[in-house]
PDB file of N, CA and C in Angstrom:
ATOM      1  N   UNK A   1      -9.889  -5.298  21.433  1.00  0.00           N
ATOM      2  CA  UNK A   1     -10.499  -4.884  20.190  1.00  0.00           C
ATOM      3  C   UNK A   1     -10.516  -3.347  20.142  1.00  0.00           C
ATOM      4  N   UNK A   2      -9.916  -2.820  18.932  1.00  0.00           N
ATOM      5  CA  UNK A   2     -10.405  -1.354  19.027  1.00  0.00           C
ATOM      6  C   UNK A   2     -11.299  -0.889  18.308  1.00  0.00           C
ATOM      7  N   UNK A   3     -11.641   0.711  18.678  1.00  0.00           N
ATOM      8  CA  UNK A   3     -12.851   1.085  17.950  1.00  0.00           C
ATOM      9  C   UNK A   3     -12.634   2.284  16.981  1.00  0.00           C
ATOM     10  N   UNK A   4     -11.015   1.999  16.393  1.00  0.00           N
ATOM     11  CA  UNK A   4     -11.370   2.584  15.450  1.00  0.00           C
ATOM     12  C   UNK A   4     -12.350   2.860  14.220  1.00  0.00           C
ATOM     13  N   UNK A   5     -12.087   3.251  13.655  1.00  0.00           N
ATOM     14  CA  UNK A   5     -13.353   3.450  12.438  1.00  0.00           C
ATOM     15  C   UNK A   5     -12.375   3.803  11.249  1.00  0.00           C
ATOM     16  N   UNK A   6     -12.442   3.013  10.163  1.00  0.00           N
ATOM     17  CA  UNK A   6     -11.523   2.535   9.054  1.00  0.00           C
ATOM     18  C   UNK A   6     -12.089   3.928   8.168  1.00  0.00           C
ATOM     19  N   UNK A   7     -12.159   4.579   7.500  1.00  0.00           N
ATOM     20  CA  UNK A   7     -12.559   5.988   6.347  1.00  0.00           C
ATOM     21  C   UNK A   7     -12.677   5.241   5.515  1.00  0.00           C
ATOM     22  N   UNK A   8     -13.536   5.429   4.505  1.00  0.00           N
ATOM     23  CA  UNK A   8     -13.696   4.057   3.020  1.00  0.00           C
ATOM     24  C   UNK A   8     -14.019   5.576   2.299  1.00  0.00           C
ATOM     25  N   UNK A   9     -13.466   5.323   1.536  1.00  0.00           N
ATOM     26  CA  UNK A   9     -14.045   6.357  -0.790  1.00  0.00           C
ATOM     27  C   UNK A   9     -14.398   5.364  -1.356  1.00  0.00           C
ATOM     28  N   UNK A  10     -15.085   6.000  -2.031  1.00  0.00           N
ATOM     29  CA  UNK A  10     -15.387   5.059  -3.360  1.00  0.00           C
ATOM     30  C   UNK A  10     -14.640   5.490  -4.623  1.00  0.00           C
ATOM     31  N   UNK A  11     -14.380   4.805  -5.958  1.00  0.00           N
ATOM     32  CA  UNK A  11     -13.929   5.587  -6.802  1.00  0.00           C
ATOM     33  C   UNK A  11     -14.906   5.127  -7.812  1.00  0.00           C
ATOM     34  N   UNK A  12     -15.302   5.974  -8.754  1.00  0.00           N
ATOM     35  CA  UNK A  12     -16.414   5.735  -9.570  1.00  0.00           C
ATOM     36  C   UNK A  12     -16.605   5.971 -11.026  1.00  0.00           C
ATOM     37  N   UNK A  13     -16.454   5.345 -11.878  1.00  0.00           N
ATOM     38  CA  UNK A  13     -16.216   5.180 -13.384  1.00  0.00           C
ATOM     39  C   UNK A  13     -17.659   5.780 -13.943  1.00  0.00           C
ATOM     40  N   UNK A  14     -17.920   6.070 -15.510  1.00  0.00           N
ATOM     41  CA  UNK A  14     -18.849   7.082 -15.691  1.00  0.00           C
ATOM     42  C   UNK A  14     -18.523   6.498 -17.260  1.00  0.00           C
ATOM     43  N   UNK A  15     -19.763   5.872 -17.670  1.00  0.00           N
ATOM     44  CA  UNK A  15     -19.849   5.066 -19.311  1.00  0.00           C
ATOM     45  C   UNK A  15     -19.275   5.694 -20.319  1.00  0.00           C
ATOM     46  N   UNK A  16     -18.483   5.443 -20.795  1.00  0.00           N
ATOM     47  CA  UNK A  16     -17.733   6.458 -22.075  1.00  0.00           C
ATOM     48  C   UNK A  16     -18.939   6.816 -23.428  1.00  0.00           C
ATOM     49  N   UNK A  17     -20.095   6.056 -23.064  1.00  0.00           N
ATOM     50  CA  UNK A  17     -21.118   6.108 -24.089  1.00  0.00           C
ATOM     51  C   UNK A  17     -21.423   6.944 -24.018  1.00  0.00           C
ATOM     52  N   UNK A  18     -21.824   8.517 -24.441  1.00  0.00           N
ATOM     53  CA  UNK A  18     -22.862   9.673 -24.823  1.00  0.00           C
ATOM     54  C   UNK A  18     -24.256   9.561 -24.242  1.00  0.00           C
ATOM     55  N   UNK A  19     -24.684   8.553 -25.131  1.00  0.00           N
ATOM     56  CA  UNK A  19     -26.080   8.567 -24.604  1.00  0.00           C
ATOM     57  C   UNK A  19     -26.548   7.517 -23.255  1.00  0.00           C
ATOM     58  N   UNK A  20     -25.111   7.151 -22.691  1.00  0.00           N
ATOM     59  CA  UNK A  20     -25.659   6.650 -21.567  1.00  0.00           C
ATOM     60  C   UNK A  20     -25.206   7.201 -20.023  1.00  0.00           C
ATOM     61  N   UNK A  21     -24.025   7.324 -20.433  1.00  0.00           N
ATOM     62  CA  UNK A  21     -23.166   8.407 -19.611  1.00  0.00           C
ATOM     63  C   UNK A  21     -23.555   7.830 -17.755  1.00  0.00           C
ATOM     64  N   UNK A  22     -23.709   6.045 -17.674  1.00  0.00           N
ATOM     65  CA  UNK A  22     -24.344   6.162 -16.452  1.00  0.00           C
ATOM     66  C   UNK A  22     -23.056   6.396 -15.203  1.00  0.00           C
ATOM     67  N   UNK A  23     -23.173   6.287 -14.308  1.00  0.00           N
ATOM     68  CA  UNK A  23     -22.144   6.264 -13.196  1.00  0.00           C
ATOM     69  C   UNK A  23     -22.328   5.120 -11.863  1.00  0.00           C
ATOM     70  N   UNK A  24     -21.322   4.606 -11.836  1.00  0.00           N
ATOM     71  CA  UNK A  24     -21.434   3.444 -10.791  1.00  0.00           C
ATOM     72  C   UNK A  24     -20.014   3.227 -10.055  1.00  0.00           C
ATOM     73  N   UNK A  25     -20.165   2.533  -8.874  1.00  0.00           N
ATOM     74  CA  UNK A  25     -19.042   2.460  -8.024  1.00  0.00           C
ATOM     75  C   UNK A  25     -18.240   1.191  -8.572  1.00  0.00           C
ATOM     76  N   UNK A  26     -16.746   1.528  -8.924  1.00  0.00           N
ATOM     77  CA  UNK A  26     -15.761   0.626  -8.879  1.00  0.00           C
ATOM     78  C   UNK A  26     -15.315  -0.441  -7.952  1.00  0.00           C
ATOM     79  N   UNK A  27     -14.910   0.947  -7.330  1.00  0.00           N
ATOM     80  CA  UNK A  27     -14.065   0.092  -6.000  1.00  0.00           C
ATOM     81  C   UNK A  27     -14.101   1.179  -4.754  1.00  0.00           C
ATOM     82  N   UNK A  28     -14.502   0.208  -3.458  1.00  0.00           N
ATOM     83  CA  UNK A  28     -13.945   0.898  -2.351  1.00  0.00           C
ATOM     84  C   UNK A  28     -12.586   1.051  -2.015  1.00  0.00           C
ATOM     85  N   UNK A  29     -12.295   2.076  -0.932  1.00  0.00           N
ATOM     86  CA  UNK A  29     -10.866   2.068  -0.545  1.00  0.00           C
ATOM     87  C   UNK A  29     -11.286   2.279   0.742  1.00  0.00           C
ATOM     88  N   UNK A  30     -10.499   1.538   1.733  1.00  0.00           N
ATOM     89  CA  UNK A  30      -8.522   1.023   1.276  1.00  0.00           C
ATOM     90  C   UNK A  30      -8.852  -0.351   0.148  1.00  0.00           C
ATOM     91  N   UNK A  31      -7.856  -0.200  -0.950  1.00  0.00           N
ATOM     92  CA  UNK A  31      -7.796  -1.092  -1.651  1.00  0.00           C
ATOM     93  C   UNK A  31      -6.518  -1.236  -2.179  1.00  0.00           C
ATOM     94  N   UNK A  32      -5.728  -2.156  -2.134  1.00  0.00           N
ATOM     95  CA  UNK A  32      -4.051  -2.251  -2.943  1.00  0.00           C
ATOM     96  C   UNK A  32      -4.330  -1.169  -4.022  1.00  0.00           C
ATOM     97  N   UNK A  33      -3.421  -0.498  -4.832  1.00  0.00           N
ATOM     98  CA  UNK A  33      -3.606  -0.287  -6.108  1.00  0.00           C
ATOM     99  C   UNK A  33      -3.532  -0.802  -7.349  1.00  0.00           C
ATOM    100  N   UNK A  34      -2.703  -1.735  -6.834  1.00  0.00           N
ATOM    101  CA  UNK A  34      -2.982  -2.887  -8.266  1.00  0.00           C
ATOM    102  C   UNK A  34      -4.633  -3.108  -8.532  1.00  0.00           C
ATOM    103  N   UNK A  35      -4.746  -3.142  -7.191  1.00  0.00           N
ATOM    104  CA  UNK A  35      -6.106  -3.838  -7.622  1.00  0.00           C
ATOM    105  C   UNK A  35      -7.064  -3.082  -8.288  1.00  0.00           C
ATOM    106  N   UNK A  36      -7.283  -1.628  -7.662  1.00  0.00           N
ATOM    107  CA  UNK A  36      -7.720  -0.701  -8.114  1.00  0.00           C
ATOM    108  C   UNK A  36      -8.090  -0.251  -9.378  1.00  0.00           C
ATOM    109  N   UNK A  37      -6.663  -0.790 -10.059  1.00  0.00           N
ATOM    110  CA  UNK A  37      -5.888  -0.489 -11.254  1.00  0.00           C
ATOM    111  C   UNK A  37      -6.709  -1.314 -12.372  1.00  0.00           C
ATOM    112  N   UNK A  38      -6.831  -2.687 -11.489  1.00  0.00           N
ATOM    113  CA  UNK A  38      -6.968  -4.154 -12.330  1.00  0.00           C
ATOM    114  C   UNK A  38      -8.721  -3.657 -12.693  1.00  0.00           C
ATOM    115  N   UNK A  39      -9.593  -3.178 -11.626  1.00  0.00           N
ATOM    116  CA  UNK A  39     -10.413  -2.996 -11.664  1.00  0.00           C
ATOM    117  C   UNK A  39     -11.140  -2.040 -12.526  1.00  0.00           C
ATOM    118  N   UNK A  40     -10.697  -1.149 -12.644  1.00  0.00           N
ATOM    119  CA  UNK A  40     -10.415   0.198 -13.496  1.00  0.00           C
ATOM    120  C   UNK A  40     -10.755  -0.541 -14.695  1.00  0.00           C
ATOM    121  N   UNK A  41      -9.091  -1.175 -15.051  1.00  0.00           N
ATOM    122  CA  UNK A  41      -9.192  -1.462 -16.587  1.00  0.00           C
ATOM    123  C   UNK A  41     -10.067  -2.373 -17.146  1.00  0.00           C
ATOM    124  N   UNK A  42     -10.895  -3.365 -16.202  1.00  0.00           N
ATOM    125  CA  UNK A  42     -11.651  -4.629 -16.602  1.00  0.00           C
ATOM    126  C   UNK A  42     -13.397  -3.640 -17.051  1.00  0.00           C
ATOM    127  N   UNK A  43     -13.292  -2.267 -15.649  1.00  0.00           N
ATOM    128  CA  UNK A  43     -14.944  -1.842 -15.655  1.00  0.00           C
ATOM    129  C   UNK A  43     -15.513  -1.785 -17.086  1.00  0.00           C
ATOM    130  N   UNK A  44     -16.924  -2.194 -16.917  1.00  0.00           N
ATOM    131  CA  UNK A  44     -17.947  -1.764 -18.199  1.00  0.00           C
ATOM    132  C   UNK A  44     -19.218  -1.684 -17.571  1.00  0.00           C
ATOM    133  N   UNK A  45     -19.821  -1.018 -18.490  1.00  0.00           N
ATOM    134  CA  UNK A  45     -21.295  -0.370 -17.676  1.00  0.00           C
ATOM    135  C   UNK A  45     -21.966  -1.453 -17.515  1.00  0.00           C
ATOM    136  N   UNK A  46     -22.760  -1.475 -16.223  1.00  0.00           N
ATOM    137  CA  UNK A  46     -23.859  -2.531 -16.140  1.00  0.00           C
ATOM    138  C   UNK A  46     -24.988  -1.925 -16.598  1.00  0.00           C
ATOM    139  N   UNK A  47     -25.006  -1.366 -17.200  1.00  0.00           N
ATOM    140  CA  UNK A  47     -26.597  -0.384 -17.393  1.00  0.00           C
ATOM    141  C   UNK A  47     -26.554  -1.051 -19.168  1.00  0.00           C
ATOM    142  N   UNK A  48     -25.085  -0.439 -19.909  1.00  0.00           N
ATOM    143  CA  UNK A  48     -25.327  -0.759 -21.293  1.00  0.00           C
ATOM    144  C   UNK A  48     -24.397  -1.861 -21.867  1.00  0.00           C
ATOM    145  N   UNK A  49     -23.025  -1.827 -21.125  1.00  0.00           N
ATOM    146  CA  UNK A  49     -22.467  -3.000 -21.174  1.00  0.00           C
ATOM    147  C   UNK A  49     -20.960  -2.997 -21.944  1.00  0.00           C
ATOM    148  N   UNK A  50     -21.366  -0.789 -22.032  1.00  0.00           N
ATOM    149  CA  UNK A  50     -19.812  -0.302 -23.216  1.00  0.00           C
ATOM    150  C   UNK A  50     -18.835  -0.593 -21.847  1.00  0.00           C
ATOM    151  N   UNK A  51     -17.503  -0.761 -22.544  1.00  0.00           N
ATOM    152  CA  UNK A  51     -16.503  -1.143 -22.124  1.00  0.00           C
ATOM    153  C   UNK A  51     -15.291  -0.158 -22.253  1.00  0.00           C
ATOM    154  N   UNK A  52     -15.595   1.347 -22.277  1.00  0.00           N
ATOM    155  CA  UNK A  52     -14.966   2.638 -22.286  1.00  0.00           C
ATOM    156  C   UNK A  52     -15.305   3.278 -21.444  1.00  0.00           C
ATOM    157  N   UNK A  53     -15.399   2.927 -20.145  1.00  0.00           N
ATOM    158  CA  UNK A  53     -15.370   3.397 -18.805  1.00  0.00           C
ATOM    159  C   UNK A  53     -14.337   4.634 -18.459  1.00  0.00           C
ATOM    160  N   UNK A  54     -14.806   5.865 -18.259  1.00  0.00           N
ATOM    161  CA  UNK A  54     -13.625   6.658 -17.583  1.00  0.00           C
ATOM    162  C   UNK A  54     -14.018   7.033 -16.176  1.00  0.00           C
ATOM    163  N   UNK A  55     -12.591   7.331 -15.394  1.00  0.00           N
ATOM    164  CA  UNK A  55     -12.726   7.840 -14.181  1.00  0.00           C
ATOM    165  C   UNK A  55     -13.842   8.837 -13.698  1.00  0.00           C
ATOM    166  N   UNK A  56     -14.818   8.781 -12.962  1.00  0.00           N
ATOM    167  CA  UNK A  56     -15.855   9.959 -12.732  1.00  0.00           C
ATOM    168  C   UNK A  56     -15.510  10.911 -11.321  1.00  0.00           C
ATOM    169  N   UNK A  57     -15.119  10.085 -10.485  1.00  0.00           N
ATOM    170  CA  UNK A  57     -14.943  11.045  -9.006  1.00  0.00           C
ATOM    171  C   UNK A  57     -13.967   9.540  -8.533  1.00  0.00           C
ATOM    172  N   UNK A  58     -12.421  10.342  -7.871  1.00  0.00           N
ATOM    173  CA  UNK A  58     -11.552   9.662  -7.238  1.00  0.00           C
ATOM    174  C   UNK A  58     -11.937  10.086  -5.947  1.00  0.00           C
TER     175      UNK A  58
END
């Protein structure tokens, strides 16, 4: 068994709404990029529920 230690990011989407503007984690990495991708395009805020999610911190 080794002991490496795997590095994880997060990437984190940020509500396209104005007045809600919240920020939450997408996805960890390592992650395929499809998936990433898939994930990206599905996000919507859990806070308000808009569905114009943009990238906040890669």
């Amino acid at each position: 068994m080794s002991n490496e230690r795997v590095l994880t990011k997060t990437i984190t989407a940020r509500c396209g709404d104005e007045l809600c503007s919240h920020v939450w984690i997408v996805a960890h990495l390592p992650m395929s990029i499809d998936k990433v991708a898939l994930l990206m395009k599905r996000a919507a805020c859990p806070k308000c529920g808009n569905d114009s999610a943009v990238l906040a911190h890669g």
